[in-house]
N, C-alpha and C. Protein backbone atom coordinates (compact mmCIF):
# COMPACT_ATOMS: atom_id res chain seq x y z
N UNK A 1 -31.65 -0.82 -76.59
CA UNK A 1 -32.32 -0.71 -75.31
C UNK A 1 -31.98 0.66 -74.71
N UNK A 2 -32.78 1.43 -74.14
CA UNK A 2 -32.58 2.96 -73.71
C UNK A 2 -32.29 2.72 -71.79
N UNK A 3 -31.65 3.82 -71.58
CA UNK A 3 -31.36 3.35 -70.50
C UNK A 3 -32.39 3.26 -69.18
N UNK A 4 -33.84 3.76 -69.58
CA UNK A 4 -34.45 3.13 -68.45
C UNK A 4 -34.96 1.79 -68.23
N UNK A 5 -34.68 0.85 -69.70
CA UNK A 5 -35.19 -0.35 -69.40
C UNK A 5 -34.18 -1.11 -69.23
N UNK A 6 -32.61 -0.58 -69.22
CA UNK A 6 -31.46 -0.93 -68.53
C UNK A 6 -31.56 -1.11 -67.28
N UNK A 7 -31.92 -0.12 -66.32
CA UNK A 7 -32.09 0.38 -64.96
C UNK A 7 -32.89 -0.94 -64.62
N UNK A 8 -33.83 -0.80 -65.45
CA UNK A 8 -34.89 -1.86 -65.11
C UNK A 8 -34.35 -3.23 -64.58
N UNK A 9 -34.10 -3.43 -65.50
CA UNK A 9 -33.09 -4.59 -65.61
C UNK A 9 -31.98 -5.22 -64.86
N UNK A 10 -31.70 -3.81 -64.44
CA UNK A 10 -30.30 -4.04 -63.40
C UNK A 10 -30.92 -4.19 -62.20
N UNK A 11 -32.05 -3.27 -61.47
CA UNK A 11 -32.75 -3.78 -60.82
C UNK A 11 -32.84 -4.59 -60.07
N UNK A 12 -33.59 -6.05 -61.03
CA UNK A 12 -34.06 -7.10 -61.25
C UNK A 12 -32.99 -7.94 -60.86
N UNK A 13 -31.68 -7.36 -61.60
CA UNK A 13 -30.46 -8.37 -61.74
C UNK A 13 -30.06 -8.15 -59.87
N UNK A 14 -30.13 -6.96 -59.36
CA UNK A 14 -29.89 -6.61 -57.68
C UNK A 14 -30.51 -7.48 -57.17
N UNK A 15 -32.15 -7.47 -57.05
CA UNK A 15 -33.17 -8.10 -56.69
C UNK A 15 -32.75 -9.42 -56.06
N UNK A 16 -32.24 -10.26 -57.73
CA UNK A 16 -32.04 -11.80 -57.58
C UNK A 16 -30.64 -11.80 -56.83
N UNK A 17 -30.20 -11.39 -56.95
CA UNK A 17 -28.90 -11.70 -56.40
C UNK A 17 -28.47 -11.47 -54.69
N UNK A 18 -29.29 -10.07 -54.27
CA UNK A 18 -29.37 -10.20 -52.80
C UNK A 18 -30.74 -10.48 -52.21
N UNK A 19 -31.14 -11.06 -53.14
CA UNK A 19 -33.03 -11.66 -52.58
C UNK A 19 -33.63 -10.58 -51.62
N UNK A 20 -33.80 -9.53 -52.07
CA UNK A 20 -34.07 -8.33 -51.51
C UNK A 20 -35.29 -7.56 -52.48
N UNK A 21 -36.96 -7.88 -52.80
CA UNK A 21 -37.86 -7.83 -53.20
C UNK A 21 -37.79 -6.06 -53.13
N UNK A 22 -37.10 -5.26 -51.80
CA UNK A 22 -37.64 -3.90 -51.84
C UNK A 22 -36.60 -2.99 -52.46
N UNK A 23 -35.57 -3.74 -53.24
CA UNK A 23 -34.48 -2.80 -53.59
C UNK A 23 -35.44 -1.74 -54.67
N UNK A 24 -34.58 -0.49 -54.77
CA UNK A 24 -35.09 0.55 -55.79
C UNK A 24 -34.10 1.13 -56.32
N UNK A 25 -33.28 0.72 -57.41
CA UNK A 25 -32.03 1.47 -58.04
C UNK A 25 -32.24 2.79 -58.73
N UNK A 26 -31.44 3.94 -57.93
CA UNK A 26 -31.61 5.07 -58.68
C UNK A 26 -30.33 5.12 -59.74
N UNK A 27 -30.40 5.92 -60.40
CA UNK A 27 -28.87 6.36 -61.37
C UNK A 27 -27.64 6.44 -60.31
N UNK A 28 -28.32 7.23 -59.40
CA UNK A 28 -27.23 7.79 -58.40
C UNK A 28 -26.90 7.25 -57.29
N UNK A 29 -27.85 5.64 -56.86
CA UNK A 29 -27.18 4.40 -55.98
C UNK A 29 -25.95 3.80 -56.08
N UNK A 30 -25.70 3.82 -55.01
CA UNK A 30 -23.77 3.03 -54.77
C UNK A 30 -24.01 2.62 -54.12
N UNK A 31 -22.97 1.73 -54.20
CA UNK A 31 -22.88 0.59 -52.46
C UNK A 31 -22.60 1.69 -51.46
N UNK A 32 -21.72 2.56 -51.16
CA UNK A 32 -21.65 3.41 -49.73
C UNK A 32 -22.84 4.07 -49.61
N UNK A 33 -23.35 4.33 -50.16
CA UNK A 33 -24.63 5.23 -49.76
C UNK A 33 -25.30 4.05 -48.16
N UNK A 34 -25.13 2.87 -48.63
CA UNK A 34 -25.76 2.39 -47.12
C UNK A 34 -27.45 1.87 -47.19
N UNK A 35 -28.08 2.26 -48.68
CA UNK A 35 -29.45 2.13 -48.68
C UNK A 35 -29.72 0.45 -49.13
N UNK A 36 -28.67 -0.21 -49.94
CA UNK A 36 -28.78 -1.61 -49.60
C UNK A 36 -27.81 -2.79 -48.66
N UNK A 37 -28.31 -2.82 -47.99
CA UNK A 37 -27.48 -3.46 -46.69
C UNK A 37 -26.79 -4.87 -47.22
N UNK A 38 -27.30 -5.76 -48.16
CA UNK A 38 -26.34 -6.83 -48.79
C UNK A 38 -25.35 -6.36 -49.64
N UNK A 39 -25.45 -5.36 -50.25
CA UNK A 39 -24.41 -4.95 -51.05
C UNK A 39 -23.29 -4.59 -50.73
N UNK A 40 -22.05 -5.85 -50.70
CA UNK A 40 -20.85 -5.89 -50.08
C UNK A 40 -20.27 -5.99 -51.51
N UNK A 41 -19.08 -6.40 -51.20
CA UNK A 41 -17.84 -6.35 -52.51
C UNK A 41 -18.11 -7.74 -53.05
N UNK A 42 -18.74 -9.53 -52.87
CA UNK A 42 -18.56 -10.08 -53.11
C UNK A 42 -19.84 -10.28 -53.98
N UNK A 43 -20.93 -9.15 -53.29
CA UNK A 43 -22.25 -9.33 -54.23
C UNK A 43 -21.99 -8.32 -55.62
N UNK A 44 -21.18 -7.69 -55.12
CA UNK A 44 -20.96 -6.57 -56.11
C UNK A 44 -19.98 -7.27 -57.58
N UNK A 45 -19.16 -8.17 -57.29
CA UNK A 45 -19.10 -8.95 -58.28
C UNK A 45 -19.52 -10.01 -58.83
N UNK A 46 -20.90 -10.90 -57.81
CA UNK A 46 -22.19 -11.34 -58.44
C UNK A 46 -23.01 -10.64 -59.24
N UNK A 47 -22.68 -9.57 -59.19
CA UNK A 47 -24.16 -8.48 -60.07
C UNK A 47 -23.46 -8.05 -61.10
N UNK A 48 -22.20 -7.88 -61.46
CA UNK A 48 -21.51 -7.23 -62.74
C UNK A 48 -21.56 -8.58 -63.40
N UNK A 49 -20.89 -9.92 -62.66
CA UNK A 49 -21.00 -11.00 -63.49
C UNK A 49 -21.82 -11.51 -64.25
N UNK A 50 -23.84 -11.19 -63.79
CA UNK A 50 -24.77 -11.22 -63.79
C UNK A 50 -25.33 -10.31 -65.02
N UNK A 51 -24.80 -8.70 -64.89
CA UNK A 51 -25.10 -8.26 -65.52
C UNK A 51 -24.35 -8.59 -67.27
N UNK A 52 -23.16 -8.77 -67.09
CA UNK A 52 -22.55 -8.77 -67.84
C UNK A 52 -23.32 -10.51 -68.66
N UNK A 53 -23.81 -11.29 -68.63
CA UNK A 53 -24.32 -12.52 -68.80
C UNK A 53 -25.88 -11.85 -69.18
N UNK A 54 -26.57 -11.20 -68.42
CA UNK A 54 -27.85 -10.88 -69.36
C UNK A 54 -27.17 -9.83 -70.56
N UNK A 55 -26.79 -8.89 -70.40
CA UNK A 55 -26.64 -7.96 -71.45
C UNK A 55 -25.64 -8.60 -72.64
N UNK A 56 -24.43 -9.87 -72.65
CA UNK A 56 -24.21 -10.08 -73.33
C UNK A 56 -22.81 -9.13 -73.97
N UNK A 57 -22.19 -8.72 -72.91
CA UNK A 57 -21.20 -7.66 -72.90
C UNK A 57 -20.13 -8.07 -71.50
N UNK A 58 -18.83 -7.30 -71.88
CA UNK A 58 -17.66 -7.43 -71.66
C UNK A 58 -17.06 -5.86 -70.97
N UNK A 59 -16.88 -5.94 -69.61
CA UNK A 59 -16.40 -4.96 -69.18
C UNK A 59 -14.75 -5.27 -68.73
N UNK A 60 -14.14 -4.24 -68.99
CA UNK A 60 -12.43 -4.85 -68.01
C UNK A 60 -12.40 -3.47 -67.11
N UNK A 61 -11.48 -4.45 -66.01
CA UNK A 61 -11.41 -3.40 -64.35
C UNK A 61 -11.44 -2.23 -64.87
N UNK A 62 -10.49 -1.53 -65.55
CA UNK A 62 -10.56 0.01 -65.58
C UNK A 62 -12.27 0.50 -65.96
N UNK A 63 -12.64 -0.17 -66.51
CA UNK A 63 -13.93 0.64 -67.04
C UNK A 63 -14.89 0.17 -65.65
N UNK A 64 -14.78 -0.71 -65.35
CA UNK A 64 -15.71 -0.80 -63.87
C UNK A 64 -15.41 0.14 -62.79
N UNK A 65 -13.95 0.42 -62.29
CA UNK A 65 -13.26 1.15 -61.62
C UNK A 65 -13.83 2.92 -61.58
N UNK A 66 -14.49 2.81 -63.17
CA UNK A 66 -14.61 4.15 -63.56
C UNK A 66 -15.90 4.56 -62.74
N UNK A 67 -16.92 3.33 -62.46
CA UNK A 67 -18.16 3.58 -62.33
C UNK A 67 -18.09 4.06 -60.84
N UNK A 68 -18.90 5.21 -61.14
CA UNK A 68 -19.14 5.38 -59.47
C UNK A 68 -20.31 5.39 -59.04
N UNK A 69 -21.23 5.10 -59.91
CA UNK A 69 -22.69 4.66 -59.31
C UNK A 69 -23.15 3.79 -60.21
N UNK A 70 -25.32 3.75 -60.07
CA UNK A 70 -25.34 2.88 -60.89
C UNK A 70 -25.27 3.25 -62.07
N UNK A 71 -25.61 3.92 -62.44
CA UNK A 71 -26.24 5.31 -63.44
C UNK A 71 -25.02 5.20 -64.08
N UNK A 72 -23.85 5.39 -63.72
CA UNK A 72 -22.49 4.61 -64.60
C UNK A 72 -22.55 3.19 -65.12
N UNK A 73 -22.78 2.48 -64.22
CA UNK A 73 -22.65 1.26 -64.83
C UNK A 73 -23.74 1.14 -66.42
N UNK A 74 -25.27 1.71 -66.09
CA UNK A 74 -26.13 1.64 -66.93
C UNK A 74 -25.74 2.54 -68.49
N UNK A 75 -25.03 3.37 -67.84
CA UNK A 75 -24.62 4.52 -69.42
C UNK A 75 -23.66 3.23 -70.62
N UNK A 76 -22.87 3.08 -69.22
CA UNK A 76 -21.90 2.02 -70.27
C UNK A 76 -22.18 0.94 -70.91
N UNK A 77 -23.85 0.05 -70.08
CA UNK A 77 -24.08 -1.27 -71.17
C UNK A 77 -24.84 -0.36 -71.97
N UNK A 78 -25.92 0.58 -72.03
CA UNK A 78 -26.01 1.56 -73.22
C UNK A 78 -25.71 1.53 -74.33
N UNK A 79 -23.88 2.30 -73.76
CA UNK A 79 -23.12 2.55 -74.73
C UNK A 79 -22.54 1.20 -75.84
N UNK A 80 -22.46 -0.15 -74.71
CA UNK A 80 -22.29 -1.27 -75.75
C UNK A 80 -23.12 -1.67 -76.58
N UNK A 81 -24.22 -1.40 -76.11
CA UNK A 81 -25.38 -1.99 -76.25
C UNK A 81 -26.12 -1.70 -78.17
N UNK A 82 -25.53 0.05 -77.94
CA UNK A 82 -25.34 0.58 -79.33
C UNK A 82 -23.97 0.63 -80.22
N UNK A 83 -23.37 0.07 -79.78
CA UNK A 83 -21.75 -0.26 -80.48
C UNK A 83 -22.07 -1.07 -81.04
C-alpha cells in the first residue's frame, strides 16, 4: 500500500473515531495545530489502537513518541507494511 492510500485510510480511521465527517488529514496535521477540535490524548489513543487493528501492525511507545505528525505515523505503517 503506498502512502497516499495510507493517508486515506487514516483519514477514515479519524473520521470514525471523532465522528467528524469534515476532517482533512494532511502529512503535516498534529493534534496542536488546533485544526481538529476532538483530538485530545484519549482519542489519540483510539486512533493508533484503530489504526494499528486495520493495518494489522504493532507499534511500541518509542516509535509512536517519534511521530510528530501524521505524515509520521503514515511513513511508518508504510514502512511495516513493506517489511
Amino acid at each position: 500500500m503506498e502512502f497516499d492510500e495510507i493517508l486515506k485510510q487514516v483519514n477514515r480511521i479519524f473520521i470514525d473515531i471523532m465522528d467528524n465527517e469534515d476532517i482533512k488529514l494532511t502529512p503535516e496535521s498534529t493534534a496542536k495545530d488546533g485544526k481538529i477540535e476532538e483530538w485530545d490524548s484519549l482519542n489519540n489513543i483510539q486512533v493508533t489502537v484503530a489504526v494499528e487493528r486495520f493495518f494489522k501492525v504493532r507499534f511500541n511507545n518509542a516509535e509512536m513518541n517519534a511521530w510528530t505528525n501524521v505524515g509520521d505515523m503514515c511513513r511508518a505503517i508504510e514502512t511495516r507494511l513493506k517489511g
